[in-house]
Protein backbone atom coordinates (compact mmCIF):
# COMPACT_ATOMS: atom_id res chain seq x y z
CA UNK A 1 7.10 1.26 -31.66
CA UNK A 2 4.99 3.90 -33.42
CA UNK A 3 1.24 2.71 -32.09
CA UNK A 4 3.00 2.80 -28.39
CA UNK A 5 4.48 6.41 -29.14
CA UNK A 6 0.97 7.52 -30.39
CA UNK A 7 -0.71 5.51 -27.08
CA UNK A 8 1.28 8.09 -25.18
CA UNK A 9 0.31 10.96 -27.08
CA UNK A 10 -3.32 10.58 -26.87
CA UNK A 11 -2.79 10.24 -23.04
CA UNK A 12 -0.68 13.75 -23.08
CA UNK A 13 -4.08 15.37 -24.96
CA UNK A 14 -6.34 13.78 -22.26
CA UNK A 15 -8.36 11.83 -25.05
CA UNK A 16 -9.50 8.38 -22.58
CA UNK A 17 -11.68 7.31 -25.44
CA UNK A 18 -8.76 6.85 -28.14
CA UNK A 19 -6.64 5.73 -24.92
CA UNK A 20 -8.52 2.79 -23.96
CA UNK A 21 -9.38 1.96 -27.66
CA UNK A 22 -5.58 1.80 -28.68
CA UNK A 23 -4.83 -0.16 -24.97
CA UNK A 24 -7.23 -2.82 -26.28
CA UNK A 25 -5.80 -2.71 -29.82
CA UNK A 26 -2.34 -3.43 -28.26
CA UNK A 27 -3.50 -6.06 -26.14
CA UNK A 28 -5.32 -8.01 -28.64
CA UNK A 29 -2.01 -7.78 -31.19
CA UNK A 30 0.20 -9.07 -28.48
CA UNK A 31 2.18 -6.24 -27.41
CA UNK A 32 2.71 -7.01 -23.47
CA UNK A 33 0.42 -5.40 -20.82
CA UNK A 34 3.62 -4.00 -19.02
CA UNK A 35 5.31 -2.56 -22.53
CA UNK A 36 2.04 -0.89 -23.37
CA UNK A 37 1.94 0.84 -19.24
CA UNK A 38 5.53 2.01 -19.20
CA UNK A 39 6.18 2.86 -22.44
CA UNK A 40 2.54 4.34 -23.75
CA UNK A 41 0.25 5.23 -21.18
CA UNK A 42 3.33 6.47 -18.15
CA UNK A 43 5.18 8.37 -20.75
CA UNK A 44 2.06 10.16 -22.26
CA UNK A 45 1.38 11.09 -18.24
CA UNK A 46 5.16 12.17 -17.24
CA UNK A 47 5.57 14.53 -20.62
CA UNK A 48 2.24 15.96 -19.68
CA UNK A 49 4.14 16.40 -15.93
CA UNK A 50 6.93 17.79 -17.33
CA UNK A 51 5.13 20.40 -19.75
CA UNK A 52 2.77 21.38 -16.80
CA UNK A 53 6.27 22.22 -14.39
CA UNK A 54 7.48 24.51 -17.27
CA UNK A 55 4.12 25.67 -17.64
CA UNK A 56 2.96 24.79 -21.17
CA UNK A 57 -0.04 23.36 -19.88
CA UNK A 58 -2.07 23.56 -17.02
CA UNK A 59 -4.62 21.98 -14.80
CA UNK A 60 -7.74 20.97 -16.75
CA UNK A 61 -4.79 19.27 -19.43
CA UNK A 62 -3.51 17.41 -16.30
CA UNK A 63 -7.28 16.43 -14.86
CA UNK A 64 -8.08 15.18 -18.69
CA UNK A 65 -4.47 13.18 -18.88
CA UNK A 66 -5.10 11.44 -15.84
CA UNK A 67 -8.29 10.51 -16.51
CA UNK A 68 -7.08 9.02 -20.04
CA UNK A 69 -4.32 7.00 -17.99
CA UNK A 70 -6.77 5.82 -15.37
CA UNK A 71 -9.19 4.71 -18.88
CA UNK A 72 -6.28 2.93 -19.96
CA UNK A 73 -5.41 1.66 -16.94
CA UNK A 74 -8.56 -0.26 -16.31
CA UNK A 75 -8.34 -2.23 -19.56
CA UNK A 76 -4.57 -3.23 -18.33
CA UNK A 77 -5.70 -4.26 -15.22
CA UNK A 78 -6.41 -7.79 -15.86
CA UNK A 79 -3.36 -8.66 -17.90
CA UNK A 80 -0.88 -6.95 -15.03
CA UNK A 81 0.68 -8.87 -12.60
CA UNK A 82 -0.01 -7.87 -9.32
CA UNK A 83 2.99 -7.12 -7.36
CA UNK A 84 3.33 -4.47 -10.32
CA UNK A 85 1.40 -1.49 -8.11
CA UNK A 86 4.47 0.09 -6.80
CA UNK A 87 3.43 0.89 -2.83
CA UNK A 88 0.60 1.91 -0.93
CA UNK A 89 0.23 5.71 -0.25
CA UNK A 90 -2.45 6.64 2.70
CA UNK A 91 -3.43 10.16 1.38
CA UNK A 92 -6.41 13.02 3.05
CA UNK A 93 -6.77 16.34 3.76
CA UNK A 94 -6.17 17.33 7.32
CA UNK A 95 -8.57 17.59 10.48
CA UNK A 96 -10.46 20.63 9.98
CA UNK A 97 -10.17 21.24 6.13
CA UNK A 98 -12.84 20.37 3.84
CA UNK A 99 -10.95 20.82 1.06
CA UNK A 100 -10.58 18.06 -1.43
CA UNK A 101 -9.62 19.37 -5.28
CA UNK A 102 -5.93 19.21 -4.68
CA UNK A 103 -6.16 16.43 -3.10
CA UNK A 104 -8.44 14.46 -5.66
CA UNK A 105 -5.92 15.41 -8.28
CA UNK A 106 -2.44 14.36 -6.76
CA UNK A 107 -4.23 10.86 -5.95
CA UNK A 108 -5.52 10.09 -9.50
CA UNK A 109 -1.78 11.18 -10.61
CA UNK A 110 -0.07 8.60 -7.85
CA UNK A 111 -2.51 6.17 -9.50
CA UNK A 112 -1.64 7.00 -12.74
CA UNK A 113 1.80 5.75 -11.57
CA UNK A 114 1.28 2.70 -10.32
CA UNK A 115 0.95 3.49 -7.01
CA UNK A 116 -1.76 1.70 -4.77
CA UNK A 117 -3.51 5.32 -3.36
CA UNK A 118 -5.72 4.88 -0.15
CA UNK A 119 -7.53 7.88 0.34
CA UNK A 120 -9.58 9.03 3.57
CA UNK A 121 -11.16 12.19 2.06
CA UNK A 122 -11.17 15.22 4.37
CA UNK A 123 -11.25 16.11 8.00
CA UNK A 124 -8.82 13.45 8.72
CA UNK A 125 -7.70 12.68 12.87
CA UNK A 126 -4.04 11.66 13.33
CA UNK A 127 -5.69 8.93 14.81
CA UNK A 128 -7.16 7.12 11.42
CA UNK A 129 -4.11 8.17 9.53
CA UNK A 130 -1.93 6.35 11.98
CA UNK A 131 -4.77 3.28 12.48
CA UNK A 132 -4.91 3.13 8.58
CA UNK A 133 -1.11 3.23 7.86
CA UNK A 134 -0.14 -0.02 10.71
CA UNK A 135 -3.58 -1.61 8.91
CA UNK A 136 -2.49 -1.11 5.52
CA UNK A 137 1.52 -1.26 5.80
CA UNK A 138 1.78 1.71 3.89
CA UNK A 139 5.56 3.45 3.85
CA UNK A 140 3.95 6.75 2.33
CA UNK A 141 1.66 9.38 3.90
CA UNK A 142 0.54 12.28 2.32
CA UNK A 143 -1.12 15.22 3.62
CA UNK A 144 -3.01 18.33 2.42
CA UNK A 145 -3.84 21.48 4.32
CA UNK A 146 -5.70 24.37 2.18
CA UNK A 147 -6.54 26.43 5.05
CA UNK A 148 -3.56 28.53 6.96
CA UNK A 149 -5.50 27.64 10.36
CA UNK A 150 -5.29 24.31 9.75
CA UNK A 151 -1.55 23.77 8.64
CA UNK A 152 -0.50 23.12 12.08
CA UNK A 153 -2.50 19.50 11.85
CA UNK A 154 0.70 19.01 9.30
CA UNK A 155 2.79 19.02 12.43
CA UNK A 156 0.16 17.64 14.75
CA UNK A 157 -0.26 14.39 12.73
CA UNK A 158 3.78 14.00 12.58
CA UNK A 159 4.62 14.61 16.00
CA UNK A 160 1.40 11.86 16.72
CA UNK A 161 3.37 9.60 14.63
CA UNK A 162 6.54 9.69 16.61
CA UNK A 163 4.91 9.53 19.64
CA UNK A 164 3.46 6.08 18.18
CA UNK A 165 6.74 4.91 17.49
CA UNK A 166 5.84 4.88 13.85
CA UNK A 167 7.51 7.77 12.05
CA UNK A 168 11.03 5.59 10.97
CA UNK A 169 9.19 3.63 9.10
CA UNK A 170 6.56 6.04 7.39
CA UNK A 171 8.01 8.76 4.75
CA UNK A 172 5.79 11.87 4.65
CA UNK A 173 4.72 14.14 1.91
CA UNK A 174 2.63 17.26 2.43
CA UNK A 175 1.16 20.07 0.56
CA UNK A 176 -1.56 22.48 -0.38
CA UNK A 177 -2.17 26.39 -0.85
CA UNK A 178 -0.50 27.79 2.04
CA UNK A 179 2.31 25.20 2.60
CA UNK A 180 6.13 26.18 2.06
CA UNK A 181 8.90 24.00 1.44
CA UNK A 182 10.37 25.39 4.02
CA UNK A 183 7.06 24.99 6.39
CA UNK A 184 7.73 21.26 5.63
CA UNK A 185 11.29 21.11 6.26
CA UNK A 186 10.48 22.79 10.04
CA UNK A 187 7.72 20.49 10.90
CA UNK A 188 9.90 17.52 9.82
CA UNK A 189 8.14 16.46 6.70
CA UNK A 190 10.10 14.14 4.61
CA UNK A 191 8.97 15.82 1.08
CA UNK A 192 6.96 18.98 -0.35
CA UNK A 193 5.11 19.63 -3.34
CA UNK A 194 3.34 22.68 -4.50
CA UNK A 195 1.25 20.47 -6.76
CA UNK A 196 -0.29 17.28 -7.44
CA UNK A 197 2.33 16.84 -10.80
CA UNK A 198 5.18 17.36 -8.15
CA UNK A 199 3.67 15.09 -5.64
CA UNK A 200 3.83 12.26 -7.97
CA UNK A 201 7.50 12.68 -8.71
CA UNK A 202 8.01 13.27 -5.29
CA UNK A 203 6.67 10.06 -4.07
CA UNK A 204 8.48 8.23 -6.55
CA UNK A 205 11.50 9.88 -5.55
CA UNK A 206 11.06 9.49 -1.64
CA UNK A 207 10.09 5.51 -1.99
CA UNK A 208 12.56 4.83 -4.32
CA UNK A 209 10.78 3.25 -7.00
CA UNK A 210 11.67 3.47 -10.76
CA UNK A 211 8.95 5.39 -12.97
């Protein structure tokens, strides 16, 4: 359908006005609330993703795309079922680290996806992680570190989950500046990804959810 192929495209240029004008267009002719999500507003979003990995287009266009999916989002909302979000994701910055930009960015793209994103900001213990995750059920963590002195909370918070007796059940994801996929793989991370586009596919990937 053209006006669902053009939907998608004014996510990909970051427009949210046009976005959530079109959404509501859709909606009022009829189109259904879950056509217009996976076939508009989460393709204009992954084709962004994709140019961004081959680098055609870079952060601002992926901070402007989001933000036109989460406009278009909102007006879907109501019309949704529920038990469409996807899973819950508990997401922060570790203990120590103020930092927040990365972080901020690979949550509004996990929303973007469906997924329901529970963020603790920054400076986050092992112990609210963990006392968030068995509150909220979540099955996905995912952790920032921007500093080099404060990568070690990675591990910290991981080897606090085992200790717990919660780490079967929880898959984690980590990232940031100084993080390696290979720092992951030796701490015992479940996934890596160098940035927030990757962390979204990575997610989907590590859940095992359909896009």
């Amino acid at each position: 359908m053209g006006d669902l192929k053009l939907l998608a495209t004014l996510v990909e240029k970051g427009d949210h006005l046009g976005t959530a004008k079109l959404t509501r267009e859709l909606l009022d002719r009829g189109i259904d609330a879950n056509q217009i999500l996976l076939e508009g507003l989460q393709k204009g979003i992954l084709s962004l993703g994709e140019r961004f990995k081959c680098n055609e287009a870079f952060i601002p266009e992926v901070l402007l795309s989001a933000r036109a999916m989460k406009t278009g989002m909102e007006v879907l909302k109501p019309f949704l079922i529920p038990t469409e979000s996807k899973a819950k994701v508990v997401l922060g910055t570790v203990k120590d680290d103020l930092h927040d930009i990365g972080k901020n960015m690979v949550g509004m793209m996990l929303e973007s996806l469906g997924f329901k994103v529970i963020d603790l900001g920054v400076n986050v213990h092992e112990e609210k992680f963990l006392s968030v995750i068995r509150k909220e059920k979540a099955p996905l963590l995912a952790m920032s570190a921007l500093l080099s002195t404060t990568m070690p909370e990675l591990k910290y918070v991981i080897e606090y989950l085992k200790k717990e007796g919660m780490r079967d059940g929880i898959r984690v994801l980590v990232g940031g500046a100084p993080v390696t996929e290979k720092y992951a793989v030796d701490i015992g991370a479940d996934g890596y990804a160098p940035d927030a586009v990757r962390a979204a596919e990575k997610a989907t990937e590590l859940l095992g959810v359909k896009r």
